[in-house]
C-alpha atoms as a PDB file:
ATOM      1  CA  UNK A   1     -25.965 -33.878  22.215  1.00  0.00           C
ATOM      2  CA  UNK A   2     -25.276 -36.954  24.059  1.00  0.00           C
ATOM      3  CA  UNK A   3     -25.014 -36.883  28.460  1.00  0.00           C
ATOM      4  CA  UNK A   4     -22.754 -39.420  29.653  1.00  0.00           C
ATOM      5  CA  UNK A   5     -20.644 -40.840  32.632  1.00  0.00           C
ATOM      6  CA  UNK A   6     -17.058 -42.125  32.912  1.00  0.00           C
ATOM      7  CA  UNK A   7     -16.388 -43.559  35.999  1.00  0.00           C
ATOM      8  CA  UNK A   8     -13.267 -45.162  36.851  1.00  0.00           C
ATOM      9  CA  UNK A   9     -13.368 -47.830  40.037  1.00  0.00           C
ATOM     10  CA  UNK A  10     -10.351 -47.797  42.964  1.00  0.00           C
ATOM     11  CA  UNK A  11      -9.207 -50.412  44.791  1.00  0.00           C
ATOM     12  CA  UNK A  12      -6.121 -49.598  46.844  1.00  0.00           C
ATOM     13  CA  UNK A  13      -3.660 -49.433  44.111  1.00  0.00           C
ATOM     14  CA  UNK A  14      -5.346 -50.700  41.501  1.00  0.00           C
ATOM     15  CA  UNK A  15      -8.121 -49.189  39.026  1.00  0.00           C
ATOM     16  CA  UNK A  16     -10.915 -51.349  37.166  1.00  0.00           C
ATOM     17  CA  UNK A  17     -10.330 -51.109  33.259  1.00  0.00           C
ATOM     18  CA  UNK A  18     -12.536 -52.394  30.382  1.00  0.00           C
ATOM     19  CA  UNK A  19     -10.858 -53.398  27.280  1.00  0.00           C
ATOM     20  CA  UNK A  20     -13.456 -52.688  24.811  1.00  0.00           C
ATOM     21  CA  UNK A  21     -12.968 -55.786  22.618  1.00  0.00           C
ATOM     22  CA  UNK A  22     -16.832 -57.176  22.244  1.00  0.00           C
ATOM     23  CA  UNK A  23     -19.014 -54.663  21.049  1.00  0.00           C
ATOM     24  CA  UNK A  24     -19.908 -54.621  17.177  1.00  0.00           C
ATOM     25  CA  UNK A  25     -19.213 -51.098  15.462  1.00  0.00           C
ATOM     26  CA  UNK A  26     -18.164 -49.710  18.622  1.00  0.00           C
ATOM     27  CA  UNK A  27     -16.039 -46.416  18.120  1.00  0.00           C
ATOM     28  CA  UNK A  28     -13.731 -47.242  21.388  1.00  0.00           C
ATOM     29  CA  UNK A  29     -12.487 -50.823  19.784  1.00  0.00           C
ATOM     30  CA  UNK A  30      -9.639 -51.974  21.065  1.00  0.00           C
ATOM     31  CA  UNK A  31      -8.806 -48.751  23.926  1.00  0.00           C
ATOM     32  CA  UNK A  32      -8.777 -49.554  27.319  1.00  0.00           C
ATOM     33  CA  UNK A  33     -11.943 -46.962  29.266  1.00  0.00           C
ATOM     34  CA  UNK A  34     -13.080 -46.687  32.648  1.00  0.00           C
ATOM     35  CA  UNK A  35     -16.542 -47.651  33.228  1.00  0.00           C
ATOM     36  CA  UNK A  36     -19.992 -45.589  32.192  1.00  0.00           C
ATOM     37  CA  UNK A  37     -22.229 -45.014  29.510  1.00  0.00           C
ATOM     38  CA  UNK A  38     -25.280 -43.045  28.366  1.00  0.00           C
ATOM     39  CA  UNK A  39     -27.840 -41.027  30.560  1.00  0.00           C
ATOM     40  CA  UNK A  40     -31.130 -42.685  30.717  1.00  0.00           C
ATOM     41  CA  UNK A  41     -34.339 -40.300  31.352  1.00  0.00           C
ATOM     42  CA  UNK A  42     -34.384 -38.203  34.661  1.00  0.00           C
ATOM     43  CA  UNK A  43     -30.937 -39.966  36.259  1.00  0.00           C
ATOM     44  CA  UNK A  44     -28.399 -37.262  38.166  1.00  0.00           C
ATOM     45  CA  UNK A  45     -24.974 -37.740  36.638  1.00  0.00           C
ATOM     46  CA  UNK A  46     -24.412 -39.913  39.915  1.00  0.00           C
ATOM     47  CA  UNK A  47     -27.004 -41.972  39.297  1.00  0.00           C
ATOM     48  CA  UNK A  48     -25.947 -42.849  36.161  1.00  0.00           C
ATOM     49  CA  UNK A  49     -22.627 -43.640  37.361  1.00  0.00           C
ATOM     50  CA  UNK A  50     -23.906 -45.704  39.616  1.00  0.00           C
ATOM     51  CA  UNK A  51     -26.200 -47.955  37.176  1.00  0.00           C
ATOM     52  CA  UNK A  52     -23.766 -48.049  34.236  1.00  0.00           C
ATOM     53  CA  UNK A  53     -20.819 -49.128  36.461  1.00  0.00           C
ATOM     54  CA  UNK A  54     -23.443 -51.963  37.756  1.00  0.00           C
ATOM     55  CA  UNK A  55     -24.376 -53.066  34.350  1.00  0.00           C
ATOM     56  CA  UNK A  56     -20.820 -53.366  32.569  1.00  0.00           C
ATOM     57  CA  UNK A  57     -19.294 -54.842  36.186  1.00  0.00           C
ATOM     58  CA  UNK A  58     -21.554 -56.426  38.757  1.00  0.00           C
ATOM     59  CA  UNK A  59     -20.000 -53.953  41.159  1.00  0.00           C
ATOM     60  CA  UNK A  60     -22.289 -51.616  43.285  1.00  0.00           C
ATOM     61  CA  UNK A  61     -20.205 -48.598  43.900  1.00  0.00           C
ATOM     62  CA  UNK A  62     -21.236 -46.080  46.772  1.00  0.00           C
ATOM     63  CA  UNK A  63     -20.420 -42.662  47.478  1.00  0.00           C
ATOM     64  CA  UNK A  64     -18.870 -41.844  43.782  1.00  0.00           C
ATOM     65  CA  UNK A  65     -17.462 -38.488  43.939  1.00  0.00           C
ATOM     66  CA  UNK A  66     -17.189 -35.983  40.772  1.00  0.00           C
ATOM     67  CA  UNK A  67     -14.109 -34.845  39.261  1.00  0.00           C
ATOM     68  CA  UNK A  68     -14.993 -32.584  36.324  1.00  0.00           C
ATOM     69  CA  UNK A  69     -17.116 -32.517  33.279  1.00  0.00           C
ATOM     70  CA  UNK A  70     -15.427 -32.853  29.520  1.00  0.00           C
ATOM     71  CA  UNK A  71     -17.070 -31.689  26.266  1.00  0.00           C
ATOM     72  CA  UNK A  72     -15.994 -33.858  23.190  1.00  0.00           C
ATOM     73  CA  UNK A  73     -17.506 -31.815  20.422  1.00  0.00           C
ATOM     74  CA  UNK A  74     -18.984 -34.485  17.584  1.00  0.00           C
ATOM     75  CA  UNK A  75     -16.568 -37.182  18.874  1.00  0.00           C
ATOM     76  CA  UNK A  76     -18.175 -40.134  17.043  1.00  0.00           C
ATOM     77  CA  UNK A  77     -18.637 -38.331  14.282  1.00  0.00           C
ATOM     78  CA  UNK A  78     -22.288 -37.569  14.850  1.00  0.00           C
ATOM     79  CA  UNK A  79     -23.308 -35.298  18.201  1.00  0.00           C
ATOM     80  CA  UNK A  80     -21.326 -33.854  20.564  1.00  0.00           C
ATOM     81  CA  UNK A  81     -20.583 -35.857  23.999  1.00  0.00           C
ATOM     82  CA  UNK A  82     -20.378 -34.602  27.825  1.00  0.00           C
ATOM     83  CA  UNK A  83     -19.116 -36.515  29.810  1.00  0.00           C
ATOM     84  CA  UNK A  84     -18.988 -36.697  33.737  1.00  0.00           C
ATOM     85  CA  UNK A  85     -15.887 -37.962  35.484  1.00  0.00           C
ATOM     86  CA  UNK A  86     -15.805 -40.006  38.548  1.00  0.00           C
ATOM     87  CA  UNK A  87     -13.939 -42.335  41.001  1.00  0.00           C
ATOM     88  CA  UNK A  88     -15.503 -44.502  43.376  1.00  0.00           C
ATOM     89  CA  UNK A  89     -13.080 -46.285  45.969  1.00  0.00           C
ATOM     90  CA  UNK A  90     -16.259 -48.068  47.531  1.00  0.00           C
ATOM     91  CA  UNK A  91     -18.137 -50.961  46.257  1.00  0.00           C
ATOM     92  CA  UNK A  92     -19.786 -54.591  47.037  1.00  0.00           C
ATOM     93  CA  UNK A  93     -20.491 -57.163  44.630  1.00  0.00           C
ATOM     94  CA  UNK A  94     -18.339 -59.693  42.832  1.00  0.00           C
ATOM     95  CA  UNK A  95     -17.005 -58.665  38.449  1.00  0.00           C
ATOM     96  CA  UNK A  96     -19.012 -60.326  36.268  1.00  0.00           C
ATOM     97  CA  UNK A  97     -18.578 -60.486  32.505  1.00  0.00           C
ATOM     98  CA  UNK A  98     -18.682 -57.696  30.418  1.00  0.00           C
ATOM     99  CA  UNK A  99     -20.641 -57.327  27.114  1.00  0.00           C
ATOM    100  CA  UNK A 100     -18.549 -55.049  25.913  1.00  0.00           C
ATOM    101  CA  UNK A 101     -15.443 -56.311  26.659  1.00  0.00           C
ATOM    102  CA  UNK A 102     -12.959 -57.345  29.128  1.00  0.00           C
ATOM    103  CA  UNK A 103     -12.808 -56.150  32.506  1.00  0.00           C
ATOM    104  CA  UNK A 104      -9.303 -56.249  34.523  1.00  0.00           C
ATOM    105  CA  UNK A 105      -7.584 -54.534  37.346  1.00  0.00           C
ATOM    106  CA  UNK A 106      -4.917 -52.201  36.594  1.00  0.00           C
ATOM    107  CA  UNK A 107      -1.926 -51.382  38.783  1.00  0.00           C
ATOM    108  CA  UNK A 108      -2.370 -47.594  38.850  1.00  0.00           C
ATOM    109  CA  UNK A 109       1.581 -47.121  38.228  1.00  0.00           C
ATOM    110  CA  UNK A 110       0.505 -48.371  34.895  1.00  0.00           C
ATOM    111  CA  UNK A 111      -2.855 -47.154  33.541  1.00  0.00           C
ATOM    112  CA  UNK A 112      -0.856 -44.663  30.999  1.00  0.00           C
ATOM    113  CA  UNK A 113       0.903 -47.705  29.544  1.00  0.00           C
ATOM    114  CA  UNK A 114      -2.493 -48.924  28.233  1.00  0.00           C
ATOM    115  CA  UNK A 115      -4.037 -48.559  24.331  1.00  0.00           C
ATOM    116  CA  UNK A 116      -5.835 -45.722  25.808  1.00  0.00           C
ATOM    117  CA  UNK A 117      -7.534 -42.590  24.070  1.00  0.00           C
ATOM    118  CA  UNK A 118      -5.270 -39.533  23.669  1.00  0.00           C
ATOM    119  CA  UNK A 119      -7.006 -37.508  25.706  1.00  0.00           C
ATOM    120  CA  UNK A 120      -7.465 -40.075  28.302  1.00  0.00           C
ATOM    121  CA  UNK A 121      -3.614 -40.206  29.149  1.00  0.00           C
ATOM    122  CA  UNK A 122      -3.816 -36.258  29.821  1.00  0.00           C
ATOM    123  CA  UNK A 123      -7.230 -36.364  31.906  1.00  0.00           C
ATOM    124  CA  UNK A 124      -6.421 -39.387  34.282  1.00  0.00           C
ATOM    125  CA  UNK A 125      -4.004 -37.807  36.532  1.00  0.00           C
ATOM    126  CA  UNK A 126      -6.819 -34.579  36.965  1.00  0.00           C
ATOM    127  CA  UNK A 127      -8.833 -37.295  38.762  1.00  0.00           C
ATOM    128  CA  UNK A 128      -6.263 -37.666  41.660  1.00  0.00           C
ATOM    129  CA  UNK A 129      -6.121 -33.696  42.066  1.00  0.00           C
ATOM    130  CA  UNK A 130      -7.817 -31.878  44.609  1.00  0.00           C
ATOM    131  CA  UNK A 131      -9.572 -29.282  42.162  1.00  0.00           C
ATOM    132  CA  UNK A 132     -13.040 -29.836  39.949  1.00  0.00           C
ATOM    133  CA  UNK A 133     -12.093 -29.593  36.055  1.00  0.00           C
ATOM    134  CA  UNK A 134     -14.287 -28.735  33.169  1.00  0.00           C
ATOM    135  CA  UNK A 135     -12.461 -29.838  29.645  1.00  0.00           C
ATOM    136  CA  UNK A 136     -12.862 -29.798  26.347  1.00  0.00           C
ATOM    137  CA  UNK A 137     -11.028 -32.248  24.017  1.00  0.00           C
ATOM    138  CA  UNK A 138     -11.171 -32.168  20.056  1.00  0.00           C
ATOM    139  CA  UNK A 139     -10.601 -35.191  18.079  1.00  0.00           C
ATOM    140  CA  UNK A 140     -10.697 -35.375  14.584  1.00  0.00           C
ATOM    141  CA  UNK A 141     -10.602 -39.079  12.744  1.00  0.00           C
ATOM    142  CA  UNK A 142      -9.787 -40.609  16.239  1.00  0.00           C
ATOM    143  CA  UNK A 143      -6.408 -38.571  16.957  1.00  0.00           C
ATOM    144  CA  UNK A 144      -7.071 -35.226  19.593  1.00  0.00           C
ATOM    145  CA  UNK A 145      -6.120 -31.966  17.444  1.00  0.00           C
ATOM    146  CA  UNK A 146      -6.506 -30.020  20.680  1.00  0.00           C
ATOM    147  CA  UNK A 147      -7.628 -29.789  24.051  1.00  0.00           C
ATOM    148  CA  UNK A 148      -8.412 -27.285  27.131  1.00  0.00           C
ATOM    149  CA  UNK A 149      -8.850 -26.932  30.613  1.00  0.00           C
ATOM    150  CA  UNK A 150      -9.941 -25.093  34.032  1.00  0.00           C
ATOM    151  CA  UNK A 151      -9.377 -26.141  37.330  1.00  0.00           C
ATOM    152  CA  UNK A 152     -11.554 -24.670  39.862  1.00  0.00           C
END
């Protein structure tokens, strides 16, 4: 089982985008992801929003609020991922390079248009939706075979 954050970064119309084009072996080649990565030991899902968005960025977010919580049963293959979603519309700091890819700002009107993940293009909108969401999407060789949700 792995714990991880997504966290995707507002500015007015605009959202913060990594196009994961760097990273050796990396299972997300080539899509476009929000920001976030891997628990380390004892953070709160916020706090590891907060560091990962720091470390692939240079951007310190504040106040990053929680949208829902997907399951990705053995995604890469190896362990099952959960994964907390956020957006943070507050932030100092200036972007600095990525190592693990490109970072741009996205017109929001087009963040579907990108090489994103399946599931990604169905999950998005949920993060401008009043309601908390808990998820599950199934891939299988890198295509989603199915997917489910609840709003609460």
């Amino acid at each position: 089982m792995q714990l991880a954050t997504l966290c995707y970064v507002i500015n007015k119309d605009k959202t913060l985008m990594l196009h994961r084009i760097k990273k050796k072996n990396d299972v997300h080649e080539g899509k476009w992801n929000g920001l976030g990565g891997k628990f380390e030991s004892g953070e709160t899902p916020q706090e590891c929003a907060i560091r990962e968005v720091k470390e692939e960025s240079g951007l310190l977010i504040k106040d990053p609020m929680m949208h829902g919580f997907i399951t990705f049963p053995m995604f890469d293959g190896k362990k099952d991922w959960y994964v907390f979603l956020f957006t943070a519309n507050k932030f100092t700091g200036h972007l600095s390079d990525s190592h693990e890819g490109k970072l741009e700002w996205i017109d929001n009107n087009k963040l579907l248009d990108l090489n994103l993940w399946e599931g990604d293009r169905i999950f998005i909108p949920w993060l401008l939706q009043e309601k908390f969401f808990s998820a599950k999407f199934v891939y299988n060789n890198g295509k989603l075979k199915s997917h489910t949700v609840d709003f609460y």
